[in-house]
Protein backbone atom coordinates (compact mmCIF):
# COMPACT_ATOMS: atom_id res chain seq x y z
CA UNK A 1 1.11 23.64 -8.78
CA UNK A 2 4.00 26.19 -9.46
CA UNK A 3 4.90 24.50 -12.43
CA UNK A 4 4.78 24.34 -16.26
CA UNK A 5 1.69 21.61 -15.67
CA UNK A 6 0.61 19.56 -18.87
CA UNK A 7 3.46 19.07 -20.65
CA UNK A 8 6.68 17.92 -20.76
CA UNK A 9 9.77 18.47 -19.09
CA UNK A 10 12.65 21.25 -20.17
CA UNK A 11 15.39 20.08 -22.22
CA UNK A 12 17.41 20.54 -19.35
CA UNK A 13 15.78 18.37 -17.13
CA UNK A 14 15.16 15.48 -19.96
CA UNK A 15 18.57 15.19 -20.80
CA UNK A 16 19.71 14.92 -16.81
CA UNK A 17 17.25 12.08 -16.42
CA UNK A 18 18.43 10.75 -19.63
CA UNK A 19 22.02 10.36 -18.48
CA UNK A 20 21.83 9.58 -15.31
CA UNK A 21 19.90 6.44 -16.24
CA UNK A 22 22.56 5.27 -17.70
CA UNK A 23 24.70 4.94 -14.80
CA UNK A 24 25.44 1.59 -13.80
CA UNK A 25 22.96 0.45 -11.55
CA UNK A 26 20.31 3.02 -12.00
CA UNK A 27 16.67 1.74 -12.51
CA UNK A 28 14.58 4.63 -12.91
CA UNK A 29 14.84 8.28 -12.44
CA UNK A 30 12.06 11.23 -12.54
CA UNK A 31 11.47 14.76 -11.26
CA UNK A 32 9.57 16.34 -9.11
CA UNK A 33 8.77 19.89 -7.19
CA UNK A 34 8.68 18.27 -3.81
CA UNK A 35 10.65 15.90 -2.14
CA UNK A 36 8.85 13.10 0.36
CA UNK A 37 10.13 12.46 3.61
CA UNK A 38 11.30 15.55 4.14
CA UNK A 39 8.88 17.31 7.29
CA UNK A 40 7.08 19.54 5.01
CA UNK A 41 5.34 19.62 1.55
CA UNK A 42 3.04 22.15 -0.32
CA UNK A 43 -0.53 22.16 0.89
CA UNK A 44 -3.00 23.24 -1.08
CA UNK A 45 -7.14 23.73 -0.50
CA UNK A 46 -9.03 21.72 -2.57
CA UNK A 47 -12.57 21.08 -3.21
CA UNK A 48 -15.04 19.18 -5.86
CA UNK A 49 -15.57 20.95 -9.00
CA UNK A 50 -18.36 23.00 -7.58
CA UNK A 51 -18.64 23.17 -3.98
CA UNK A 52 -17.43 25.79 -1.90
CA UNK A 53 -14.97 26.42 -0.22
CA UNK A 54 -14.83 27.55 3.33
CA UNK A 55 -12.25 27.42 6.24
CA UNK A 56 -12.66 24.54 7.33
CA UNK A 57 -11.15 23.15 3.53
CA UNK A 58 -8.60 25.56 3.90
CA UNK A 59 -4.68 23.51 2.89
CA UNK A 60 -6.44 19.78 3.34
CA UNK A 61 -4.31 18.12 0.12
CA UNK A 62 -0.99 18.02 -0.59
CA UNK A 63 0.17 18.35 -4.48
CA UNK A 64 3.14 17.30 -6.60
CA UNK A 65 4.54 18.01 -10.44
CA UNK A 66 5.95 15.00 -11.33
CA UNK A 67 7.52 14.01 -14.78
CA UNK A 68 5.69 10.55 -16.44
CA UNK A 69 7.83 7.95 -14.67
CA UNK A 70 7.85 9.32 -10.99
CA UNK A 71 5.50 6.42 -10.12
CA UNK A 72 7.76 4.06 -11.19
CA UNK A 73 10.76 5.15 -9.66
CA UNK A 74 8.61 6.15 -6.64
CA UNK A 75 7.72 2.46 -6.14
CA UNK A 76 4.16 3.07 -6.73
CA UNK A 77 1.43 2.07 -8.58
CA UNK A 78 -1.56 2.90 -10.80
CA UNK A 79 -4.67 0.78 -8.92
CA UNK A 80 -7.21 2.85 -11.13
CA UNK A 81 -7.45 4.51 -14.42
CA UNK A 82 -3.74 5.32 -16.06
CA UNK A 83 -0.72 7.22 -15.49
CA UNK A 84 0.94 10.25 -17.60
CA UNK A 85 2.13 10.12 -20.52
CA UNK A 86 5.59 10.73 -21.60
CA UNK A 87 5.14 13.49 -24.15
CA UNK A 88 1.64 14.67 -23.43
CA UNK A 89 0.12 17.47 -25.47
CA UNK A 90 0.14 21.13 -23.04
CA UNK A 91 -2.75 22.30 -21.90
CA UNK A 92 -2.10 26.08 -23.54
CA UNK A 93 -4.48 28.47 -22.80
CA UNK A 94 -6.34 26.07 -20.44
CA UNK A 95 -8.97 25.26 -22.24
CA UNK A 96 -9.42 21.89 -20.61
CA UNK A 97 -8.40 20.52 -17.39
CA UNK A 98 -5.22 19.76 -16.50
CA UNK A 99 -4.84 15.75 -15.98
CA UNK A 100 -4.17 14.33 -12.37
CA UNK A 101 -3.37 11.40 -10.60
CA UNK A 102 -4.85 11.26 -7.37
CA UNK A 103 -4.03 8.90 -4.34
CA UNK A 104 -6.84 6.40 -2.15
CA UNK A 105 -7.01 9.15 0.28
CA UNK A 106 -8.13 11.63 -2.09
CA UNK A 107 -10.39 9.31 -3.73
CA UNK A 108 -11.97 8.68 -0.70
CA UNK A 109 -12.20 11.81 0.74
CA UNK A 110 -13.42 14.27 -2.61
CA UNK A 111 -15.27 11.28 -4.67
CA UNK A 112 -16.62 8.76 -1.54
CA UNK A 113 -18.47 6.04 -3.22
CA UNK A 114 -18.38 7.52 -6.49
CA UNK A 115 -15.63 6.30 -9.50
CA UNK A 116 -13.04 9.28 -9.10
CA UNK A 117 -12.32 8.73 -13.02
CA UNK A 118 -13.01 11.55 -15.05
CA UNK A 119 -13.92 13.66 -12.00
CA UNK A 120 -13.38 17.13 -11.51
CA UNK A 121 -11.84 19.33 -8.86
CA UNK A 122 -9.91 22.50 -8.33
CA UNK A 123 -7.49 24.71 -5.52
CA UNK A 124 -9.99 27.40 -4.32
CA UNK A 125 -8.84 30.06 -0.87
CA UNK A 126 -12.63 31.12 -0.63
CA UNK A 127 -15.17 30.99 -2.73
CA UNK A 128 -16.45 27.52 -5.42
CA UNK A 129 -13.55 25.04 -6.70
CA UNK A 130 -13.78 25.19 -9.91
CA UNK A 131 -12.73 22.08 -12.36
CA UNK A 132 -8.95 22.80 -13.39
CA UNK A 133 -8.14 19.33 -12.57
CA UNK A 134 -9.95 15.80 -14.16
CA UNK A 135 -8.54 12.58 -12.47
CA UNK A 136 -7.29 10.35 -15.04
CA UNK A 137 -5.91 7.63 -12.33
CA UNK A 138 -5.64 6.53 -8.66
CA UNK A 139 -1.99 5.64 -7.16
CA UNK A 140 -1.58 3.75 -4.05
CA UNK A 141 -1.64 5.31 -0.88
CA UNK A 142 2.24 6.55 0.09
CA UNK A 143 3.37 8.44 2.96
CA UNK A 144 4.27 12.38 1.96
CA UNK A 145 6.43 14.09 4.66
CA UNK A 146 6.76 12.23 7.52
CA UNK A 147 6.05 8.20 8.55
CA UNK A 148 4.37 9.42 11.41
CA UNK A 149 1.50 11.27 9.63
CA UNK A 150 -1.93 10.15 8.74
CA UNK A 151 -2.09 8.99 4.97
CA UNK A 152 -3.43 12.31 3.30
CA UNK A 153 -4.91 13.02 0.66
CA UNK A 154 -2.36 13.73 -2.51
CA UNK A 155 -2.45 14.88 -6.18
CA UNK A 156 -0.25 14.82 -8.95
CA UNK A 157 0.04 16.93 -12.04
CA UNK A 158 2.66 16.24 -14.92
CA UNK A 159 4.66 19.07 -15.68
CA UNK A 160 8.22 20.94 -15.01
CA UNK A 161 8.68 22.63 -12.02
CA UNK A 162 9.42 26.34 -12.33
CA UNK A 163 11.32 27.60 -9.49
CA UNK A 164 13.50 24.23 -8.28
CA UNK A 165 13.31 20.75 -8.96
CA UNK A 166 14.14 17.19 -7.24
CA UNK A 167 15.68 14.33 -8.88
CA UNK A 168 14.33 10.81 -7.53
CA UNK A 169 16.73 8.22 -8.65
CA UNK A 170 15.41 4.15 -8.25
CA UNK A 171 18.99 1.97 -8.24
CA UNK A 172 20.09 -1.65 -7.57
CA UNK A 173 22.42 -2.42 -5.01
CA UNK A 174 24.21 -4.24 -7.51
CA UNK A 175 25.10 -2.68 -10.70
């Protein structure tokens, strides 16, 4: 996903979290490489660990890095399986999947009538997807760039992003 995926977050971006949950008022913050809502989002082609990939596969799911808590102050929720953990171990020199979260839509779609848990898939242009990814939960369906679109298929990795970052901040209206 562009990112430092499977592990935790810089010290830089820890300690911004960190403080500005303690301003008044502030319920949850978390980071992520993509902002919702915004018209646009990073598409990526997808496909079961396995089966290949042809054009007509080509950009179907959108992704995410997310730090641990981004479902929280997202407003969603884990129907299936877990979440991330906090401080999970990195996944150096990949030699296992990295962990996902997938939404309803992507359950649906990649794993129909199957339990998506401890399913594998992977990003592919051409060729067969192979397993980089094993779905460790299922979120709720949310709406990813626009509330006009379809609900579409979504995954999440933990990590860092690498190049630039968004800061999703939950608050009260009344400190």
């Amino acid at each position: 996903l562009g990112a430092h995926s499977g592990g935790e977050a810089s010290p830089l971006l820890t300690t911004l979290r960190e403080r500005v949950r303690e301003v008044p008022g502030v319920l949850s913050a978390s980071i992520s490489s993509v902002a919702v809502m915004r018209g646009r989002g990073v598409s990526w082609t997808v496909g079961r660990d396995g089966v290949t990939i042809t054009p007509a596969h080509f950009l179907n799911t959108s992704g995410n890095t997310v730090s641990a808590d981004y479902f929280d102050t997202m407003g969603m929720r884990i129907v299936q399986g877990r979440g991330f953990a906090e401080r999970a171990t990195a996944n150096v020199g990949h030699t296992r999947p990295t962990e996902a979260v997938i939404n309803q839509a992507f359950a649906t779609k990649f794993f129909p009538g199957s339990d998506p848990l401890g399913q594998h898939f992977g990003t592919a242009v051409a060729g067969v997807a192979s397993a980089g990814y094993e779905v460790i939960g299922v979120v709720n369906d949310a709406k990813y760039r626009s509330l006009r679109e379809p609900t579409t298929p979504v995954f999440y990795a933990l990590g860092a992003p690498s190049d630039s970052f968004v800061l999703n901040v939950r608050a009260s209206l009344w400190p």
